[in-house]
PDB file of N, CA and C in Angstrom:
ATOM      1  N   UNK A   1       0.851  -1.167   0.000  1.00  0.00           N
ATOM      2  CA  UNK A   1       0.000   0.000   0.000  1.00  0.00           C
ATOM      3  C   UNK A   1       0.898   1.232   0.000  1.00  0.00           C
ATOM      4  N   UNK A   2       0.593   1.774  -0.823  1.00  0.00           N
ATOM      5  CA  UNK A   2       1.541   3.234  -0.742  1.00  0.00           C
ATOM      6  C   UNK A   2       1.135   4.519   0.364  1.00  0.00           C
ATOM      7  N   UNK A   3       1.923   5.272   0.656  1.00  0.00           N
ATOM      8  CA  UNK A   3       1.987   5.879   1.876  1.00  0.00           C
ATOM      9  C   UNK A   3       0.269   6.748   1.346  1.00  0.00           C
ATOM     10  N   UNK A   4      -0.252   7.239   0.250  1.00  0.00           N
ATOM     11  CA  UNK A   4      -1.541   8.168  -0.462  1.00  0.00           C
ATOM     12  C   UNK A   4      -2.162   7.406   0.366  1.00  0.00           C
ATOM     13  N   UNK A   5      -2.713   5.953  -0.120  1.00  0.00           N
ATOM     14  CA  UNK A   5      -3.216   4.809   0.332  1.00  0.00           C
ATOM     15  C   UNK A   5      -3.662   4.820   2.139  1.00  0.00           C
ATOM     16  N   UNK A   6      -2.838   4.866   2.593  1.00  0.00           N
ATOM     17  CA  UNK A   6      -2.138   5.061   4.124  1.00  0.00           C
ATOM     18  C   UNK A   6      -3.278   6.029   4.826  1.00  0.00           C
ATOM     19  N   UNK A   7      -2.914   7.350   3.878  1.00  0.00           N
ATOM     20  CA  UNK A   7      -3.187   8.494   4.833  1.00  0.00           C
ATOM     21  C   UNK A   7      -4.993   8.587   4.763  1.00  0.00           C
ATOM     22  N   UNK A   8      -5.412   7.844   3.209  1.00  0.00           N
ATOM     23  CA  UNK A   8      -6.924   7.805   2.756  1.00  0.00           C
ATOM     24  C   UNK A   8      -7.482   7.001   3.986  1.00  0.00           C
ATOM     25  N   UNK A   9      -6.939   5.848   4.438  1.00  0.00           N
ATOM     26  CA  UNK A   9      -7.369   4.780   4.867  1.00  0.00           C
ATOM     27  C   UNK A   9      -7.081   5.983   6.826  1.00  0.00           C
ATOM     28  N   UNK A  10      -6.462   6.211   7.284  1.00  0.00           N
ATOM     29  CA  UNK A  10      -6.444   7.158   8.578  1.00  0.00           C
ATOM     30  C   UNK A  10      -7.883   8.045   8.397  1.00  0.00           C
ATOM     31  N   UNK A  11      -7.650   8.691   7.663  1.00  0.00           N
ATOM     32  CA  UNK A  11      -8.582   9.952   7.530  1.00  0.00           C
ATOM     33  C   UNK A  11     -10.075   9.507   7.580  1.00  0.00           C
ATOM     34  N   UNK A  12     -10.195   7.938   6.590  1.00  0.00           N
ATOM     35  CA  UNK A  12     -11.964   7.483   6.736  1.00  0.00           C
ATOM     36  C   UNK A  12     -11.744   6.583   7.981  1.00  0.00           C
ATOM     37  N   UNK A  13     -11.171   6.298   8.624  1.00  0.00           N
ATOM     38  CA  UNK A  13     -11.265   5.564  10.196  1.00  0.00           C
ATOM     39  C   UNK A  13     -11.511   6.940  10.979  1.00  0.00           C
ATOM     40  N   UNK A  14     -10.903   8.057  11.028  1.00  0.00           N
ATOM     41  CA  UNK A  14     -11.116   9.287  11.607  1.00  0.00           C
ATOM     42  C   UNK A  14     -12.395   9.796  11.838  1.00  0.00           C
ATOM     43  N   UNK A  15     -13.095   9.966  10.302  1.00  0.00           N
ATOM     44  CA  UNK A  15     -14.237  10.371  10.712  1.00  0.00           C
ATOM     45  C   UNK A  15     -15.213   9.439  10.868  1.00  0.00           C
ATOM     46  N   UNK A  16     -14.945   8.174  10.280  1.00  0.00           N
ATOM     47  CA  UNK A  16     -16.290   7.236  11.006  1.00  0.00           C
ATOM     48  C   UNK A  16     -15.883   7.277  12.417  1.00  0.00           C
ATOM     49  N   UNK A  17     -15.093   7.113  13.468  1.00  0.00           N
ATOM     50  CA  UNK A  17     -14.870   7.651  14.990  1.00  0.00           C
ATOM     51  C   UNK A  17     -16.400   8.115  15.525  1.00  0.00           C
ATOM     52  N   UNK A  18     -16.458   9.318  14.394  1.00  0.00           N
ATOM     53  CA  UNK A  18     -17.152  10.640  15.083  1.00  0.00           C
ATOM     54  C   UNK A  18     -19.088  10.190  14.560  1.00  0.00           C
ATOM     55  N   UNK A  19     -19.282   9.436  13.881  1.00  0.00           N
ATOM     56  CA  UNK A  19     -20.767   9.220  13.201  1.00  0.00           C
ATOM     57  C   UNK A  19     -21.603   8.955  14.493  1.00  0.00           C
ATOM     58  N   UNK A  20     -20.709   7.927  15.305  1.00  0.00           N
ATOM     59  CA  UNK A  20     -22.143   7.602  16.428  1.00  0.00           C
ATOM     60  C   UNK A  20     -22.187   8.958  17.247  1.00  0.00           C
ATOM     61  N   UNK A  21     -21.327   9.817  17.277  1.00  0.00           N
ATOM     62  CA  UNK A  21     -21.719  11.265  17.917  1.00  0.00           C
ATOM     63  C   UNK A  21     -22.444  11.839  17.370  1.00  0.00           C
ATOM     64  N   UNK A  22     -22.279  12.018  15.822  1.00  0.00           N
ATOM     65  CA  UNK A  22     -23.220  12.727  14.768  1.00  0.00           C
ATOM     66  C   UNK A  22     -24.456  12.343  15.002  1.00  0.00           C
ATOM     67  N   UNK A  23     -24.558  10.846  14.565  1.00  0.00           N
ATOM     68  CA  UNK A  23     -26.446   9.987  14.818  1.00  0.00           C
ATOM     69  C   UNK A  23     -27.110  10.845  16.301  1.00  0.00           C
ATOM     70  N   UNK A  24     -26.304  10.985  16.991  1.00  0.00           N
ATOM     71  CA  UNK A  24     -26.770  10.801  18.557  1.00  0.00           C
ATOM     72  C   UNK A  24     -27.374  12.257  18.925  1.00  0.00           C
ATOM     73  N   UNK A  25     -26.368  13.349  18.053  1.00  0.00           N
ATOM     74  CA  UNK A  25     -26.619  14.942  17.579  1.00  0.00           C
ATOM     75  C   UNK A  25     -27.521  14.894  17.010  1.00  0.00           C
ATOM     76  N   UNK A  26     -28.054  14.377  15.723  1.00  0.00           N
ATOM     77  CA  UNK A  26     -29.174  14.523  15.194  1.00  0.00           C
ATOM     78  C   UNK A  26     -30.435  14.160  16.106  1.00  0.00           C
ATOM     79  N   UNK A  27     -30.463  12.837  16.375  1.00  0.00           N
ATOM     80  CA  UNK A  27     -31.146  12.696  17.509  1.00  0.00           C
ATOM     81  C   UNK A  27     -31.752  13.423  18.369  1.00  0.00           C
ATOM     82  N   UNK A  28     -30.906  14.491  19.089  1.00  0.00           N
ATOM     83  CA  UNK A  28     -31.322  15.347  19.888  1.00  0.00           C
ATOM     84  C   UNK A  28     -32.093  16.217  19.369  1.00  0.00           C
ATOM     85  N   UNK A  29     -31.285  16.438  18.482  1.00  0.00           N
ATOM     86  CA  UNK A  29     -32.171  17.759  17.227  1.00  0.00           C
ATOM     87  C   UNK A  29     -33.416  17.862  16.690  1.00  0.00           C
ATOM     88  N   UNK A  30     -33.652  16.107  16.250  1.00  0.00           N
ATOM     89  CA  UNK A  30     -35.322  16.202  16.320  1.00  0.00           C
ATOM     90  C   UNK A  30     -35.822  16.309  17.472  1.00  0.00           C
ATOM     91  N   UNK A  31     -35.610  15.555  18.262  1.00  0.00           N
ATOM     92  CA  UNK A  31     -36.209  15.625  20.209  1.00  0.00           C
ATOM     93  C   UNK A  31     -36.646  17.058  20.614  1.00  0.00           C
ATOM     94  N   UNK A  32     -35.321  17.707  19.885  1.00  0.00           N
ATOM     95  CA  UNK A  32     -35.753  19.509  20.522  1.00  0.00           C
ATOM     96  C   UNK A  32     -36.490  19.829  19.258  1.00  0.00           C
ATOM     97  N   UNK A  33     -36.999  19.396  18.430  1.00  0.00           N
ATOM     98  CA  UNK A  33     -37.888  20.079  16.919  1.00  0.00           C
ATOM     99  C   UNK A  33     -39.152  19.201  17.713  1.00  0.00           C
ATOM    100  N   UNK A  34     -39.263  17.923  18.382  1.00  0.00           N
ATOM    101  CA  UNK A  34     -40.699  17.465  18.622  1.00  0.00           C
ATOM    102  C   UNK A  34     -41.212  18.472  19.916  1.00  0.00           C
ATOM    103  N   UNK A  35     -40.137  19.042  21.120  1.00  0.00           N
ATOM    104  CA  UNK A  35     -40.634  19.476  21.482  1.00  0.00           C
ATOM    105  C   UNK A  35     -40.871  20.867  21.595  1.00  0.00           C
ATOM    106  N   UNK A  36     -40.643  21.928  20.545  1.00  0.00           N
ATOM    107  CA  UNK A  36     -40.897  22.888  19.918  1.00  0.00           C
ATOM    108  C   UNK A  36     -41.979  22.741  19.621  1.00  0.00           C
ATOM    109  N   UNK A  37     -42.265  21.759  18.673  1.00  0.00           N
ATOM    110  CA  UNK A  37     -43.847  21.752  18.008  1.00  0.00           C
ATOM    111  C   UNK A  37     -44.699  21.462  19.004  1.00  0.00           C
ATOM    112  N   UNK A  38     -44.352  20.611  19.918  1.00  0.00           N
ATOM    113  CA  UNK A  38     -45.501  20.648  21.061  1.00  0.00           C
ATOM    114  C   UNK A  38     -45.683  22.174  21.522  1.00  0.00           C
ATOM    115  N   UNK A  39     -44.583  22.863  21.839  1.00  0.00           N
ATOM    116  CA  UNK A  39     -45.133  24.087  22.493  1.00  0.00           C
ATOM    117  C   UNK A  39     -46.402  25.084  21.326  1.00  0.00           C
ATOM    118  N   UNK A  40     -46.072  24.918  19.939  1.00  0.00           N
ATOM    119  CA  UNK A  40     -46.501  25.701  19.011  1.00  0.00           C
ATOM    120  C   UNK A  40     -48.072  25.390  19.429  1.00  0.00           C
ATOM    121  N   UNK A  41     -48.129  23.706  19.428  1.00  0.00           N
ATOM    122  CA  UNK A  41     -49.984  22.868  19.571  1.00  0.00           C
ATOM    123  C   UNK A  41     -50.017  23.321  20.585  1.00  0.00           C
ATOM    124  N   UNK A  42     -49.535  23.795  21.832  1.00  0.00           N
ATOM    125  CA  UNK A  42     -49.781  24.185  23.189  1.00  0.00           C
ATOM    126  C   UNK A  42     -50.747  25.412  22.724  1.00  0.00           C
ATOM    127  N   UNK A  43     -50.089  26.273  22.044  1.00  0.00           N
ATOM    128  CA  UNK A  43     -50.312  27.579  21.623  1.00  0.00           C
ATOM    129  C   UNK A  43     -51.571  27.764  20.770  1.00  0.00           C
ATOM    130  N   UNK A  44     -51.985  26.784  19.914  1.00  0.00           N
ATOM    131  CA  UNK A  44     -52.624  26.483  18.940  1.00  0.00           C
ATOM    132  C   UNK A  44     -54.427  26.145  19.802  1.00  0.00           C
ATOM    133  N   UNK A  45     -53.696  25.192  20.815  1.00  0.00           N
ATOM    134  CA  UNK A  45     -55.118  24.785  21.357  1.00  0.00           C
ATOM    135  C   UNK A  45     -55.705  25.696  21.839  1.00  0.00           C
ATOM    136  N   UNK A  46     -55.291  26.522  22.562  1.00  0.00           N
ATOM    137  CA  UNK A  46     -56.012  27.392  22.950  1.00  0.00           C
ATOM    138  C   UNK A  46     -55.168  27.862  24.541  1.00  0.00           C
ATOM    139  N   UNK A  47     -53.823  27.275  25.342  1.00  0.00           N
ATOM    140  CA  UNK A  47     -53.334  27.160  26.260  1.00  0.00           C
ATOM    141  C   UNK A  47     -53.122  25.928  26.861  1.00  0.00           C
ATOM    142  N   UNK A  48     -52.479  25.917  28.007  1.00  0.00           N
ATOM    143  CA  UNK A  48     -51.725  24.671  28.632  1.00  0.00           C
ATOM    144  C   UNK A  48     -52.726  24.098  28.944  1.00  0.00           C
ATOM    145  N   UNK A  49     -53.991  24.357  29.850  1.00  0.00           N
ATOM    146  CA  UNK A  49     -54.936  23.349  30.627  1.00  0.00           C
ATOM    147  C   UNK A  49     -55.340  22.623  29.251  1.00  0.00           C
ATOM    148  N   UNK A  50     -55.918  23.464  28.281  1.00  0.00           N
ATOM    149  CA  UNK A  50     -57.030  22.768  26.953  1.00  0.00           C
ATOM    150  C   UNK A  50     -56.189  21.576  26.391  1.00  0.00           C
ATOM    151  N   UNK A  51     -54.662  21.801  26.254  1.00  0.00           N
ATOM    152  CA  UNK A  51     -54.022  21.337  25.674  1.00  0.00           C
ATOM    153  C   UNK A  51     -53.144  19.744  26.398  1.00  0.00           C
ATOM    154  N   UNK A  52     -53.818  19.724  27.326  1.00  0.00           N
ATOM    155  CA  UNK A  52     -52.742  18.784  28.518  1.00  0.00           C
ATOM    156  C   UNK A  52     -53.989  18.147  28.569  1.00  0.00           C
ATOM    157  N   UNK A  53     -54.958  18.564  28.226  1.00  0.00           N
ATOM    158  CA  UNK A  53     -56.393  17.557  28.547  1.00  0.00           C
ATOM    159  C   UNK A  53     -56.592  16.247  27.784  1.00  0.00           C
ATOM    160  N   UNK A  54     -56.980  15.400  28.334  1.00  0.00           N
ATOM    161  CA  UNK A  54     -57.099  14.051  27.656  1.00  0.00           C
ATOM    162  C   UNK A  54     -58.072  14.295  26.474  1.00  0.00           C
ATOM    163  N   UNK A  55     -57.946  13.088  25.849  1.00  0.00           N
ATOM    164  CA  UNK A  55     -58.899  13.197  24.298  1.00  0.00           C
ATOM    165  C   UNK A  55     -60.116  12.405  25.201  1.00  0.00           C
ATOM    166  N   UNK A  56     -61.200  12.065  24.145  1.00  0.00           N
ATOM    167  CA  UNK A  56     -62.478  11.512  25.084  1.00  0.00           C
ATOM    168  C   UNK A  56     -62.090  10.074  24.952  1.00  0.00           C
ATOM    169  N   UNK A  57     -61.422   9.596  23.736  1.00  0.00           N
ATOM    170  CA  UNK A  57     -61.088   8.372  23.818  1.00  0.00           C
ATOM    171  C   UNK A  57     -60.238   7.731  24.837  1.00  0.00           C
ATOM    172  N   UNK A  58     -59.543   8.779  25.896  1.00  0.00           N
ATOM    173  CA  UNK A  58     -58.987   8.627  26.916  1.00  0.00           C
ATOM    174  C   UNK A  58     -57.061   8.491  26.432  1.00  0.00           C
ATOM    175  N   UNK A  59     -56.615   8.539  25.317  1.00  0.00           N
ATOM    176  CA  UNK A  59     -55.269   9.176  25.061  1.00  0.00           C
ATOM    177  C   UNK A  59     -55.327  10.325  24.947  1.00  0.00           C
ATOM    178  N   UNK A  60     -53.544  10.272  25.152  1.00  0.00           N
ATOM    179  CA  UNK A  60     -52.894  11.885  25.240  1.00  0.00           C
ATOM    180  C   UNK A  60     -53.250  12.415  24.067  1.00  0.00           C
ATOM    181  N   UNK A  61     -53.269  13.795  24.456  1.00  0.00           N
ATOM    182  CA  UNK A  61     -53.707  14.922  23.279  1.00  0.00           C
ATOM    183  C   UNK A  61     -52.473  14.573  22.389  1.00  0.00           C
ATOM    184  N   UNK A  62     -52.407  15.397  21.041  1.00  0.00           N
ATOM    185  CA  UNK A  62     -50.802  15.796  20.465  1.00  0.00           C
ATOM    186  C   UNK A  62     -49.877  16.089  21.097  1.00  0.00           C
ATOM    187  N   UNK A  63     -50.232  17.619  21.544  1.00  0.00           N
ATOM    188  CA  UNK A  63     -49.111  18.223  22.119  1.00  0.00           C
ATOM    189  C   UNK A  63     -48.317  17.208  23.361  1.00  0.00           C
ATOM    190  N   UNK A  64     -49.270  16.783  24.414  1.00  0.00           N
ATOM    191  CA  UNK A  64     -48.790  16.120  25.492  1.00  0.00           C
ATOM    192  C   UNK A  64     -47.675  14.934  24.703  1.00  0.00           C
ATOM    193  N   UNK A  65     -48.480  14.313  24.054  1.00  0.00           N
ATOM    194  CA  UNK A  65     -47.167  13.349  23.450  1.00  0.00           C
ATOM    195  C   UNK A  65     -46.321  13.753  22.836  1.00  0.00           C
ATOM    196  N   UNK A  66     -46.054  14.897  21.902  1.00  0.00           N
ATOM    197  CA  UNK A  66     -44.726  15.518  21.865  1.00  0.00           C
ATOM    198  C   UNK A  66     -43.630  16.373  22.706  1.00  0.00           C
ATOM    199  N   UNK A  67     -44.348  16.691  23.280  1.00  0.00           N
ATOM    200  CA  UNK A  67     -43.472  16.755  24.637  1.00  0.00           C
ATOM    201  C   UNK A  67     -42.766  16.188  25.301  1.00  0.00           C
ATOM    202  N   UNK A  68     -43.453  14.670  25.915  1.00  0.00           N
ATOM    203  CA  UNK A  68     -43.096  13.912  26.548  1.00  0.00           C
ATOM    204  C   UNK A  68     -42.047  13.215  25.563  1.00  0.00           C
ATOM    205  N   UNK A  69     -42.339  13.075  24.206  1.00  0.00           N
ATOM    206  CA  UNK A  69     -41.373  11.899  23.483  1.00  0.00           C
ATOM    207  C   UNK A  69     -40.328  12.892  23.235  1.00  0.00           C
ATOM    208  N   UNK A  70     -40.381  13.800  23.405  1.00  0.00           N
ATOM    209  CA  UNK A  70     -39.030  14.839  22.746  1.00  0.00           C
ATOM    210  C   UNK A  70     -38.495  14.843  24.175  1.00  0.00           C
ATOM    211  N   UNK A  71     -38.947  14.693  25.481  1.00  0.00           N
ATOM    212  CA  UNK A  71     -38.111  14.962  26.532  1.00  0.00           C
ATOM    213  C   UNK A  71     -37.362  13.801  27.099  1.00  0.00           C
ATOM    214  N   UNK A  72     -37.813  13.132  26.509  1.00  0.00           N
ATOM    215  CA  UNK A  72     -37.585  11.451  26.514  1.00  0.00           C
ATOM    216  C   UNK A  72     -36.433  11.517  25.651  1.00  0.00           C
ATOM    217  N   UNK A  73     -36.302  11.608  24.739  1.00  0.00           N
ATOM    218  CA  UNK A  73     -35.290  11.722  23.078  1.00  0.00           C
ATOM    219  C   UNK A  73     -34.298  12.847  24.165  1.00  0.00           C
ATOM    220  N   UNK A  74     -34.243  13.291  24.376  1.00  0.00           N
ATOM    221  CA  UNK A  74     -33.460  14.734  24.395  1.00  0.00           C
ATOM    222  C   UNK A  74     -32.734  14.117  26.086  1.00  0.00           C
ATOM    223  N   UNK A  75     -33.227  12.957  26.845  1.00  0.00           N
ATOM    224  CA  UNK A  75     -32.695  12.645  28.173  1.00  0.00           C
ATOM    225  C   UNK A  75     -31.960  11.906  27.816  1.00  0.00           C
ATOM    226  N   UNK A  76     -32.249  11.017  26.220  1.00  0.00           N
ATOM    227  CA  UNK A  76     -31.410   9.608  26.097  1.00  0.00           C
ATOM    228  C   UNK A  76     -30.043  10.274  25.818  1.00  0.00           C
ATOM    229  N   UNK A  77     -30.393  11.540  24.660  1.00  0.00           N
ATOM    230  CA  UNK A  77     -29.102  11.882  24.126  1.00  0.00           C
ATOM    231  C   UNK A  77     -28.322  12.549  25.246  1.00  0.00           C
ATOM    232  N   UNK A  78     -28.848  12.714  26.340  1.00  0.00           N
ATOM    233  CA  UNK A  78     -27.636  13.645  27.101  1.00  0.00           C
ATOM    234  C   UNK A  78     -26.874  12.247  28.019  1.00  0.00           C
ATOM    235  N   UNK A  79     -27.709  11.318  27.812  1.00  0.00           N
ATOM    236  CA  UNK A  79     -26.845  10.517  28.895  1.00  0.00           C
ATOM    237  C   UNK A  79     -25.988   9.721  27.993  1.00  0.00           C
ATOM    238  N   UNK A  80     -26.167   9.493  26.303  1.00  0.00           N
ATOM    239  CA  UNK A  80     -25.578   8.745  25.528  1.00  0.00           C
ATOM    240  C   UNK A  80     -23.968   9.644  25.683  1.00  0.00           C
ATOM    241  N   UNK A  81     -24.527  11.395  25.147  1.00  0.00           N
ATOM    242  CA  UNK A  81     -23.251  12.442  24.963  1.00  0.00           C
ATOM    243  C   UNK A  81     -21.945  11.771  26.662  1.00  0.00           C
ATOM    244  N   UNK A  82     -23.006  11.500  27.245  1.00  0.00           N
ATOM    245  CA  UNK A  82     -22.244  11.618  28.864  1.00  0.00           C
ATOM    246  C   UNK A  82     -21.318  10.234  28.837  1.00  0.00           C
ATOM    247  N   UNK A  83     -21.919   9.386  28.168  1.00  0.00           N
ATOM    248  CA  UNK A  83     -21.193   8.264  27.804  1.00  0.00           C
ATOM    249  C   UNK A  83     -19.719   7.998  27.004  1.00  0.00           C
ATOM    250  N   UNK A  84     -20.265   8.788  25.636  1.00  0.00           N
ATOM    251  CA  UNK A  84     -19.110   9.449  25.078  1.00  0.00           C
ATOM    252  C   UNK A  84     -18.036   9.857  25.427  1.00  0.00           C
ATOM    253  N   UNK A  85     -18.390  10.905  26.531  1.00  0.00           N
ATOM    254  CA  UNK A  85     -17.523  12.014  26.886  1.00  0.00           C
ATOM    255  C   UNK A  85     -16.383  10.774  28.056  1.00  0.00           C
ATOM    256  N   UNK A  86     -16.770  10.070  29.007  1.00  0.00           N
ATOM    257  CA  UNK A  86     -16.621   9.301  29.343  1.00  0.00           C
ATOM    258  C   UNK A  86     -15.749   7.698  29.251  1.00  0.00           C
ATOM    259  N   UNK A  87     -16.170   7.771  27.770  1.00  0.00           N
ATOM    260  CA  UNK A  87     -15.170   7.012  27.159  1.00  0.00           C
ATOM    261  C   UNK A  87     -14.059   7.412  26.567  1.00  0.00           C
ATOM    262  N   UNK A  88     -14.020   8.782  26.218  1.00  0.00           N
ATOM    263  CA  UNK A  88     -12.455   9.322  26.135  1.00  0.00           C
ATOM    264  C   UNK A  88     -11.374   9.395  26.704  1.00  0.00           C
ATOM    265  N   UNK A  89     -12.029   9.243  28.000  1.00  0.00           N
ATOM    266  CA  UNK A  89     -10.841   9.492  29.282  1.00  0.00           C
ATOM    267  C   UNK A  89     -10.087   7.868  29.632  1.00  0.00           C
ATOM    268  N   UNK A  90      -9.104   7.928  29.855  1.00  0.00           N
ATOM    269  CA  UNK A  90      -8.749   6.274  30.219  1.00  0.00           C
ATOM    270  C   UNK A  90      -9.363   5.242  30.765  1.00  0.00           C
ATOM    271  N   UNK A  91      -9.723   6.133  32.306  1.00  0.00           N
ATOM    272  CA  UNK A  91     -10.100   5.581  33.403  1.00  0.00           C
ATOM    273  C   UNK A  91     -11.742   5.636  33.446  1.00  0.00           C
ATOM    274  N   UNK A  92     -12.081   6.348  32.219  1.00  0.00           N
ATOM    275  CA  UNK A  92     -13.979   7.142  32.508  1.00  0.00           C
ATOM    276  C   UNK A  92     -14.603   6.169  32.686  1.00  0.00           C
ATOM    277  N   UNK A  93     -14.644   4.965  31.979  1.00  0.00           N
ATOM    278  CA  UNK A  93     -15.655   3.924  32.282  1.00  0.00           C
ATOM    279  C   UNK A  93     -15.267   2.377  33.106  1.00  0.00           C
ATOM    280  N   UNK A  94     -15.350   2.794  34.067  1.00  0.00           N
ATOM    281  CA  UNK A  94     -14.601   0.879  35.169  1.00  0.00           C
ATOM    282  C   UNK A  94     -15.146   0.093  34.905  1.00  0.00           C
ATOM    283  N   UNK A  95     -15.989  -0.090  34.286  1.00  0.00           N
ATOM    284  CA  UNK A  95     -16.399  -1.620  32.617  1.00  0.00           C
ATOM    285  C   UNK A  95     -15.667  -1.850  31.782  1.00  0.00           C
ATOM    286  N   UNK A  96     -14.863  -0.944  30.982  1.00  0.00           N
ATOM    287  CA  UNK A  96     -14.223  -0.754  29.952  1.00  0.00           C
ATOM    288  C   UNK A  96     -13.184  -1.852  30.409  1.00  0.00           C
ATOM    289  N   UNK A  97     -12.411  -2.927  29.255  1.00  0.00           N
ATOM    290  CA  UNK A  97     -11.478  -3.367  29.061  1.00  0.00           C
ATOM    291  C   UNK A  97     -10.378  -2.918  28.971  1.00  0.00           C
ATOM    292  N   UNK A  98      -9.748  -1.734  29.011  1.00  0.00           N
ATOM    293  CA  UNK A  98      -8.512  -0.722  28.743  1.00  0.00           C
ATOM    294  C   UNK A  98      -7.841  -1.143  29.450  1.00  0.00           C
ATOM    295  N   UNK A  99      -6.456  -1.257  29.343  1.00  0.00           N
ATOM    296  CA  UNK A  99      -5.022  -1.957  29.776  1.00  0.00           C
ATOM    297  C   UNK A  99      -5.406  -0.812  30.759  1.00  0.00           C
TER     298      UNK A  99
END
């Protein structure tokens, strides 16, 4: 393999590294776009009580479920980021196999 070869093959190990951070970023990004739009239907219904009120069929309104699933989405990604961050350090995770 010639040294071109070499440096191609570093550079795409480099940034695949970084994708499960990327996925995990996006992730969040919709989480905070679902729960944006909940606030908008908050706004839409008419206020918080109208809008937090059950349907007659006895499920959550819209808004309530975008809320909740975006705060849900947006808890996973901070504890995934925390994971991450965590695994950089030598010692961050006392599971880890690391010499």
């Amino acid at each position: 393999m010639t040294n071109k070869g070499r440096i191609a093959q570093t550079s795409a190990e480099g940034i695949m590294q970084y994708v499960p951070i990327a996925l995990v970023a996006v992730g969040g990004a919709i989480s905070l776009c679902a729960i944006l739009a909940g606030f908008v239907l908050v706004v839409r219904h008419g206020g918080w009580q109208a809008a937090m009120q059950h349907m007659p069929t006895g499920r959550w309104s819209l808004p309530r479920r975008l809320l909740y699933s975006g705060a849900m989405g947006v808890c996973v990604c901070c504890l995934v980021f925390i994971l991450f961050i965590l695994a950089r350090f030598p010692a961050g995770m006392p599971w880890s196999m690391r010499p």
